[in-house]
Protein backbone atom coordinates (compact mmCIF):
# COMPACT_ATOMS: atom_id res chain seq x y z
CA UNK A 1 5.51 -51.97 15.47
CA UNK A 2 6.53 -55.99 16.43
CA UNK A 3 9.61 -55.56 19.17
CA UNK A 4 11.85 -58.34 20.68
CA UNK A 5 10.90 -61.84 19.97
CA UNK A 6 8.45 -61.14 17.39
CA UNK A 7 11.41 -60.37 14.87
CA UNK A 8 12.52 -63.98 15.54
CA UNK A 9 11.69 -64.81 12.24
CA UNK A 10 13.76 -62.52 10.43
CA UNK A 11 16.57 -63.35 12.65
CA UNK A 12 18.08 -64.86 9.77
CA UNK A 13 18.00 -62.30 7.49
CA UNK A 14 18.83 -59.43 9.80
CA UNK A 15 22.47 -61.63 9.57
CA UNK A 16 22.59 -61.05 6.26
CA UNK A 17 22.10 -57.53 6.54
CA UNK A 18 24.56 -56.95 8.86
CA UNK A 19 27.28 -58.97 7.28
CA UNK A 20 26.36 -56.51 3.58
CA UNK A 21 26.16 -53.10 6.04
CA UNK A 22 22.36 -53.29 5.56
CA UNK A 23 19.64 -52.35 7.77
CA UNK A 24 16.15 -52.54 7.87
CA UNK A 25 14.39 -49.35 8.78
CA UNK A 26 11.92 -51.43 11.26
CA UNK A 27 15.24 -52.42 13.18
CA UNK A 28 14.99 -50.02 15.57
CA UNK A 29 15.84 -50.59 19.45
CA UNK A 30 13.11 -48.28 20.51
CA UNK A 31 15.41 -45.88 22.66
CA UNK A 32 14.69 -42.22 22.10
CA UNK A 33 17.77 -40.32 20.33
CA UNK A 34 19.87 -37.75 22.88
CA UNK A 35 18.57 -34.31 22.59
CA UNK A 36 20.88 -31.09 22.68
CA UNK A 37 19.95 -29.20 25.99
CA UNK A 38 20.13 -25.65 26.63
CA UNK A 39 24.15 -24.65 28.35
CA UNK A 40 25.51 -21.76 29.96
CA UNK A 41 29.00 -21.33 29.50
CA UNK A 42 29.67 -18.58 32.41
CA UNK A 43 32.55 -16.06 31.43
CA UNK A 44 33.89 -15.98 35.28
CA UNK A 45 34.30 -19.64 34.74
CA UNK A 46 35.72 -20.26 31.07
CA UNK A 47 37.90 -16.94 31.81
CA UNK A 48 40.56 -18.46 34.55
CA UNK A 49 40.62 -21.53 31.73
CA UNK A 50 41.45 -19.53 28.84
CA UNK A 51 43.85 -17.42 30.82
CA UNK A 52 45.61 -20.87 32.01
CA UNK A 53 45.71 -21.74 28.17
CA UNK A 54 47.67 -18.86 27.35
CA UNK A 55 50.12 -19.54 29.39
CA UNK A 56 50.83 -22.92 28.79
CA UNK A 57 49.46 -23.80 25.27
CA UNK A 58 52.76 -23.09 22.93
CA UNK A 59 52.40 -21.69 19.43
CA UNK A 60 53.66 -23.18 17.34
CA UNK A 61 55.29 -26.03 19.11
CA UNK A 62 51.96 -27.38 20.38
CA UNK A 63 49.21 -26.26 17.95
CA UNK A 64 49.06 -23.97 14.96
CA UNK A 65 45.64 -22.12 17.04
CA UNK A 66 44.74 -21.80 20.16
CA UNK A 67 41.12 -22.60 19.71
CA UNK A 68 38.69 -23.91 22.51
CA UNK A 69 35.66 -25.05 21.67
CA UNK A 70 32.34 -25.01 23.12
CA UNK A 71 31.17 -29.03 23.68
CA UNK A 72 28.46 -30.25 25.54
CA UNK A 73 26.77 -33.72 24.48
CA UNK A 74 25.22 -33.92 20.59
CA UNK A 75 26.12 -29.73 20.48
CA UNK A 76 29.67 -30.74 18.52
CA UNK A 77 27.76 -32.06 15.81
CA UNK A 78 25.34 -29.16 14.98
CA UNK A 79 25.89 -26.76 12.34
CA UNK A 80 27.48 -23.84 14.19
CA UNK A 81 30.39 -24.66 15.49
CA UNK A 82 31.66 -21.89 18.27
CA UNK A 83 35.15 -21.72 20.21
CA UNK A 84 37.49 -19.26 21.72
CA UNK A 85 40.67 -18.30 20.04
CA UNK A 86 43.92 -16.67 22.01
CA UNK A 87 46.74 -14.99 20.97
CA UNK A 88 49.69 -13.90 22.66
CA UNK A 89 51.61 -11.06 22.08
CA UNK A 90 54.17 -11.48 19.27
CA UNK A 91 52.46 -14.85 17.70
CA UNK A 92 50.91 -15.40 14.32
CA UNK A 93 48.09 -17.71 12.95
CA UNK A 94 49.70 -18.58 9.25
CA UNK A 95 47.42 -18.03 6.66
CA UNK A 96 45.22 -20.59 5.58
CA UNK A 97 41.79 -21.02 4.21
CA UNK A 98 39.29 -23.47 3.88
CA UNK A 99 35.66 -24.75 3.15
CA UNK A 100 33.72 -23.88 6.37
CA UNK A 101 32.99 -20.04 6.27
CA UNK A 102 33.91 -18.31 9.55
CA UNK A 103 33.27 -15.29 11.96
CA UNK A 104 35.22 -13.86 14.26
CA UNK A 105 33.59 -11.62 17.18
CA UNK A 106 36.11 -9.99 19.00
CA UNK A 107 36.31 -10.21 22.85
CA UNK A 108 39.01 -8.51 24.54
CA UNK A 109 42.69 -6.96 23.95
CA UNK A 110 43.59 -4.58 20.73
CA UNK A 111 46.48 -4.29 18.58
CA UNK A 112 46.20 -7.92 16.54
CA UNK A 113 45.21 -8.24 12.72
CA UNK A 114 43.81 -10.88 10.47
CA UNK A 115 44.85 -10.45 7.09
CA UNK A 116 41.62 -11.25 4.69
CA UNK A 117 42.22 -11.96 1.10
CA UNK A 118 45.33 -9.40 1.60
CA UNK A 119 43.74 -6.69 3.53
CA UNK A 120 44.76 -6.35 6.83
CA UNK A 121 41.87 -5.97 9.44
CA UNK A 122 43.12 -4.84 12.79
CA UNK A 123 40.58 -6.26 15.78
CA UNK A 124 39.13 -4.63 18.41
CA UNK A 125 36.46 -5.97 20.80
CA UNK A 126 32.81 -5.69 19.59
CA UNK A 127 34.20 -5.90 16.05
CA UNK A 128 32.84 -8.77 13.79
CA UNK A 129 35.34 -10.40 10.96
CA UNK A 130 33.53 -12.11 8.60
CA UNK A 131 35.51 -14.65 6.27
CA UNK A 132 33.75 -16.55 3.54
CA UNK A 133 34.30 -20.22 2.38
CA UNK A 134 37.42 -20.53 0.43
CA UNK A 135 39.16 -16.80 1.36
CA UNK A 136 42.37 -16.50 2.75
CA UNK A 137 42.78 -15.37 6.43
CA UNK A 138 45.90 -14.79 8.91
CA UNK A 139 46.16 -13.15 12.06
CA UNK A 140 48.82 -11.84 14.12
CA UNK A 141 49.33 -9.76 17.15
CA UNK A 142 52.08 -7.01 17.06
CA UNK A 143 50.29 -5.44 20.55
CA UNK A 144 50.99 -5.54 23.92
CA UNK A 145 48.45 -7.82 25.28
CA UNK A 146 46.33 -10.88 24.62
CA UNK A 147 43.48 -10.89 22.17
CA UNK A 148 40.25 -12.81 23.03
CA UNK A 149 38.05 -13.52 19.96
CA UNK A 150 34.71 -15.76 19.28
CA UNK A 151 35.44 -18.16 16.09
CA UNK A 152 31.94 -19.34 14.22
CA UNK A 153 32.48 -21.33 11.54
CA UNK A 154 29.74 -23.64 9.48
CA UNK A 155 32.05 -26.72 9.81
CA UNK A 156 29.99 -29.70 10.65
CA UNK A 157 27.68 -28.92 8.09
CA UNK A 158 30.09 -28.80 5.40
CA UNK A 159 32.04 -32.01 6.97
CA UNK A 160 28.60 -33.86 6.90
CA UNK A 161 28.31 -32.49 2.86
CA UNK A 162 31.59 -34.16 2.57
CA UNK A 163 32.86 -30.91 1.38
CA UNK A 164 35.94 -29.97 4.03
CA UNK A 165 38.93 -28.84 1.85
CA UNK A 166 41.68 -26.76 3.89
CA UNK A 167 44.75 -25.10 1.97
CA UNK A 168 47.90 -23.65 4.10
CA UNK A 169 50.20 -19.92 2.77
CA UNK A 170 53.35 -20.61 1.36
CA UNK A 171 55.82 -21.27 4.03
CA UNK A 172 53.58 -20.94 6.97
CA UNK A 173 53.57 -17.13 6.88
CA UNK A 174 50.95 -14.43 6.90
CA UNK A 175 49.52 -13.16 3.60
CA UNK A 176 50.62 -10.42 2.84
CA UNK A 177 48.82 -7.23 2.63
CA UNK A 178 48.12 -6.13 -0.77
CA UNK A 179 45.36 -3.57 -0.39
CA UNK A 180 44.41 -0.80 1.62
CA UNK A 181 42.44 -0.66 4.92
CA UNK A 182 38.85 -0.60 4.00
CA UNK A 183 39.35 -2.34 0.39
CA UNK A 184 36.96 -4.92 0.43
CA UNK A 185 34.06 -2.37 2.26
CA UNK A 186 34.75 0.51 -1.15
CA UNK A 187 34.61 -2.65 -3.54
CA UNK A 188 31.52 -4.35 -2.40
CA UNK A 189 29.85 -0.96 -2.44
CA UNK A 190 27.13 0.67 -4.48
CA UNK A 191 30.13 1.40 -7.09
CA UNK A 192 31.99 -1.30 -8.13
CA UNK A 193 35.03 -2.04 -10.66
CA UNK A 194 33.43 -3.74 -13.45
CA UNK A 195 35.12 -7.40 -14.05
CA UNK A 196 36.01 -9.40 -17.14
CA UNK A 197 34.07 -12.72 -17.48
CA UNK A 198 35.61 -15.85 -15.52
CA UNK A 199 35.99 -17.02 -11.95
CA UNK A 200 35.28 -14.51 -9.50
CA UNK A 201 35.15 -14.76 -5.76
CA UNK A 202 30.88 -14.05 -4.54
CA UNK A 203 31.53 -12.67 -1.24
CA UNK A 204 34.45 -10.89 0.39
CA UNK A 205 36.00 -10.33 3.57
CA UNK A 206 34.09 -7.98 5.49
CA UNK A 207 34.85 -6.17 8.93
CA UNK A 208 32.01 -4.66 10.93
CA UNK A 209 33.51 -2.14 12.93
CA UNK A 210 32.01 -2.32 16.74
CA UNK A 211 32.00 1.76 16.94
CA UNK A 212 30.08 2.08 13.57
CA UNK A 213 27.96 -0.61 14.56
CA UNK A 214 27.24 0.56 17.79
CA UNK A 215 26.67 3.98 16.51
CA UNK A 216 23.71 2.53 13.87
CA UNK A 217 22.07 0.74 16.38
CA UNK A 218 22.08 3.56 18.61
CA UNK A 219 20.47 5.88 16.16
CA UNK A 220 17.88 2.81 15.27
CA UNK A 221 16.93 2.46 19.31
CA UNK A 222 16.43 6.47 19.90
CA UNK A 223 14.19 6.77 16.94
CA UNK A 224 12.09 3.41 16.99
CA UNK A 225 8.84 3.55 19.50
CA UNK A 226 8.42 1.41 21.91
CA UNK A 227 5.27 0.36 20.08
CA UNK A 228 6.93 -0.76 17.28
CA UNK A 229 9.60 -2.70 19.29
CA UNK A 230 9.34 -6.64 18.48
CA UNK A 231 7.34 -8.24 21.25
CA UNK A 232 9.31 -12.09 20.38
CA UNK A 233 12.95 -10.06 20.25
CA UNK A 234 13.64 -6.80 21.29
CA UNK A 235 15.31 -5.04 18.81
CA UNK A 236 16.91 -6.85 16.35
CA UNK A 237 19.79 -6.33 13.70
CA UNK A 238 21.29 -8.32 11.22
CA UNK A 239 25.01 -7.97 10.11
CA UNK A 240 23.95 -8.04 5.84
CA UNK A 241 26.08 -9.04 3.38
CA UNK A 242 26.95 -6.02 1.66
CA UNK A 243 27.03 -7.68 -1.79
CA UNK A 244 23.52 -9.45 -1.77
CA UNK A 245 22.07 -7.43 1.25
CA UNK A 246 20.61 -10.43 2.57
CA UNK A 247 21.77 -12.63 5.50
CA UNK A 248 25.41 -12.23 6.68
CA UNK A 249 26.64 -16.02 4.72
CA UNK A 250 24.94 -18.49 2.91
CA UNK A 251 24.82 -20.72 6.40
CA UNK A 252 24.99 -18.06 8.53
CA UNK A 253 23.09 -15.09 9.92
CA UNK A 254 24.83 -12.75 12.68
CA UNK A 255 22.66 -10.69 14.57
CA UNK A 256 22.64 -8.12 18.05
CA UNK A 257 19.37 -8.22 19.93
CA UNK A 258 19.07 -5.19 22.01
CA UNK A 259 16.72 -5.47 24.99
CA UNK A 260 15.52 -2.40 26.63
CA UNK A 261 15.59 -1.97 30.51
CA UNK A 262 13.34 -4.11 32.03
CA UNK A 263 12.01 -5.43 29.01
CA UNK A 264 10.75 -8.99 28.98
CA UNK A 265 9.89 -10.65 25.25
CA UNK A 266 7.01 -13.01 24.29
CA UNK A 267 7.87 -17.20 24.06
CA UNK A 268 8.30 -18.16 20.54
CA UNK A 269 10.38 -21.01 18.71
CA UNK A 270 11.99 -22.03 15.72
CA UNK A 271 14.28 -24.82 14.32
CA UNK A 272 17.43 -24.18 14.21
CA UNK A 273 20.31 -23.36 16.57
CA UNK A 274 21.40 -20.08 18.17
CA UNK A 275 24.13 -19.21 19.47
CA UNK A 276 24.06 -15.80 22.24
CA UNK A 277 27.32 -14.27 23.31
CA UNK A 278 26.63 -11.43 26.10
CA UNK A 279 27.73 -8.13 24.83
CA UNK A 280 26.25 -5.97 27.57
CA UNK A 281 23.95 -6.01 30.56
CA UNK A 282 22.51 -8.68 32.58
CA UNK A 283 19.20 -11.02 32.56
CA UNK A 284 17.69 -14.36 31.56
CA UNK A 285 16.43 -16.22 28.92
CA UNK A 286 13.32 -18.61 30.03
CA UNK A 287 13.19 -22.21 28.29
CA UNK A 288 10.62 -24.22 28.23
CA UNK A 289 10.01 -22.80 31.92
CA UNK A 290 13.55 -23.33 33.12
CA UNK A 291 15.54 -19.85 33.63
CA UNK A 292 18.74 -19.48 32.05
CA UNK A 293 20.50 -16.21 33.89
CA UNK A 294 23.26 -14.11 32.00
CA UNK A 295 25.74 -11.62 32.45
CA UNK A 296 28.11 -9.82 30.61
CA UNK A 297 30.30 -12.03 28.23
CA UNK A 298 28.72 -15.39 28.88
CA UNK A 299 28.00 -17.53 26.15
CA UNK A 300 24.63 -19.68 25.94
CA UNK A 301 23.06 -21.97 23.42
CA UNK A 302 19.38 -22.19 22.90
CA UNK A 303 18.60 -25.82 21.25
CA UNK A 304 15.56 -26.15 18.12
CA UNK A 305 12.50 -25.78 18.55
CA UNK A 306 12.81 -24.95 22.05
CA UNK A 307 10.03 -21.88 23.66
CA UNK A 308 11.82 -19.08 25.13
CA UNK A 309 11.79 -15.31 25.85
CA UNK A 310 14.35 -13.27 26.92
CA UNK A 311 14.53 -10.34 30.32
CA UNK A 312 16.35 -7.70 30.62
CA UNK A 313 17.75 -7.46 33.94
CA UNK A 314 18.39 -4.09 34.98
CA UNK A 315 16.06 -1.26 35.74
CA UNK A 316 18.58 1.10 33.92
CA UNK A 317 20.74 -0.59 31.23
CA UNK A 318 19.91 -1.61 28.25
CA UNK A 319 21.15 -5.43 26.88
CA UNK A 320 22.98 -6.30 24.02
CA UNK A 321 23.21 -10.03 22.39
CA UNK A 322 25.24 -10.86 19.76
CA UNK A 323 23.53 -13.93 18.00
CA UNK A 324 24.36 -16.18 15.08
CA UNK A 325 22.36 -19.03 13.96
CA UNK A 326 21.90 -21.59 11.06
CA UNK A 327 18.57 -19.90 9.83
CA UNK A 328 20.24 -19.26 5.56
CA UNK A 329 20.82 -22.98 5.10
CA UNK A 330 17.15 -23.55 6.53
CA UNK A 331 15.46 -21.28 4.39
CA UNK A 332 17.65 -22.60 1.95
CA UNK A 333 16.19 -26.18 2.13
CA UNK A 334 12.97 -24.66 3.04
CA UNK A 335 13.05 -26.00 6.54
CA UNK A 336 12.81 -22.69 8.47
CA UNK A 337 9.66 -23.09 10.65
CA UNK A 338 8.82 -20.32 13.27
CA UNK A 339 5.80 -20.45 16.08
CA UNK A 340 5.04 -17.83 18.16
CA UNK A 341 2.42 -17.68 21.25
């Protein structure tokens, strides 16, 4: 490809272009684009920060949400988009929805709700809150204490659709709760209310309750041999939908990998971006030869296409990931590639 002076001839034109917002595709500067890196974000160092921001970010004089998100360079733009959210005793979130579809994995403290599509859902850590695109959510906390939660939401790739719509509650208020606890979970069962034709909403709300969860997976890891334990991942579970039964959202799959005591996986990779949030236990997750080490309620982000296995730590405890990543809208557009070695 002709560089520098041997475009001099178009020099002309390439004016033209730029004056009409044109470009040529061979006017390229030959730098190599950034790539997204592998980052740790280390729980005993995000923890003092989020602790500060309770204390001196106001709601709702300063923001409507407390919500921290995790940056590092060409990560904001990806497809899962991941940040803390805080909330004080005695504050509310209004009710709102929007586009993006969201999860919420909750962290720490008990004794707050989010009110989804008028059920109310009260959190407590390990639980996962799963809102589709377009369903109304709220959350306030009527406990004693703080409540830590991870937000996921599909934003960027529905702001680079050109598809972000957001919609406020009347009067900046919390929905209120019109159905029982445990609505949505009866109705999206194997019996369901049959509908008139017309608009219906696909998905609904759904809460994965941590004890219920951890209770399955339990049962799954005492009666699974180690034989027949996946040599890339552990054990691995996915959060289905309960409507389709396939991946947790259109754009997003939520998973927990559990890794048994001194465990160590085989390097594979895949496009795509994962998230890993730290549930339990300690270890390390190799890239590309490079050792990323872990602990409890870290957060980490493994880049595409990028080989890596995972350790578990500890001679004696097991490990426990929770994972989301874009892999439904790659399938989707048929550009889910995995390599294993």
């Amino acid at each position: 490809m002709p560089t520098g002076t041997a475009f001099e001839h178009l020099k002309e034109l390439h004016e033209k272009y730029a004056r009409s917002d044109l470009r040529g595709m061979w006017q390229r500067d030959g730098a190599s684009p950034p790539t997204l890196q592998p980052r740790l974000w280390a729980w005993q160092e995000v923890a003092p920060l989020l602790e500060e921001s309770l204390r001196t970010v106001r709601l709702p004089e300063d923001t409507d949400q407390r919500v921290i998100g995790l940056t590092a360079p060409e990560f904001s733009s990806r497809a899962v988009y991941v940040s803390y959210q805080l909330l004080n005793p005695g504050e509310k979130v209004p009710s709102h929805r929007h586009t993006p579809a969201q999860m919420r994995f909750i962290i720490q403290g008990k004794g707050a709700y989010t009110t989804a599509d008028g059920e109310r859902m009260f959190m407590e850590p390990g639980d996962l809150l799963v809102q589709p695109n377009w369903s109304w959510h709220g959350t306030a906390n009527i406990g004693e204490g703080a409540v830590y939660w991870l937000d996921i939401q599909d934003r960027n790739l529905v702001n680079y659709l050109g598809a972000l719509r957001r919609e406020l509650w009347p009067d900046g208020e919390v929905q209120p709760t019109i159905h029982p606890e445990n609505y949505y979970a009866k109705v999206a069962g194997a019996l369901r209310p049959v509908k008139s034709a017309g608009p219906e909403q696909i998905l609904p709300p759904t809460h994965y309750k941590w004890r219920d969860t951890l209770e399955s997976v339990n049962a799954m890891d005492e009666n699974i041999e180690t034989a027949a334990v996946n040599p890339y991942d552990g054990l691995k579970f996915e959060y289905a939908n309960p409507v389709t039964g396939g991946h947790t959202l259109p754009t997003l799959s939520a998973q927990l990998q559990l890794l048994r005591p001194s465990h160590t996986t085989r390097e594979h990779r895949r496009t795509g971006m994962t998230m890993y949030y730290v549930v339990t236990g300690q270890g390390a997750t190799t890239v590309n030869g490079s050792a990323i080490e872990w602990r409890e309620r870290d957060c980490f982000m493994l880049p595409p296409l990028q080989w890596h296995s995972h350790q578990n730590g500890s001679k004696n405890q097991r490990a426990i990931l929770f994972t989301v990543s874009d892999r439904p809208a790659l399938e989707a557009l048929g550009l889910y590639y995995e390599e294993r070695r």
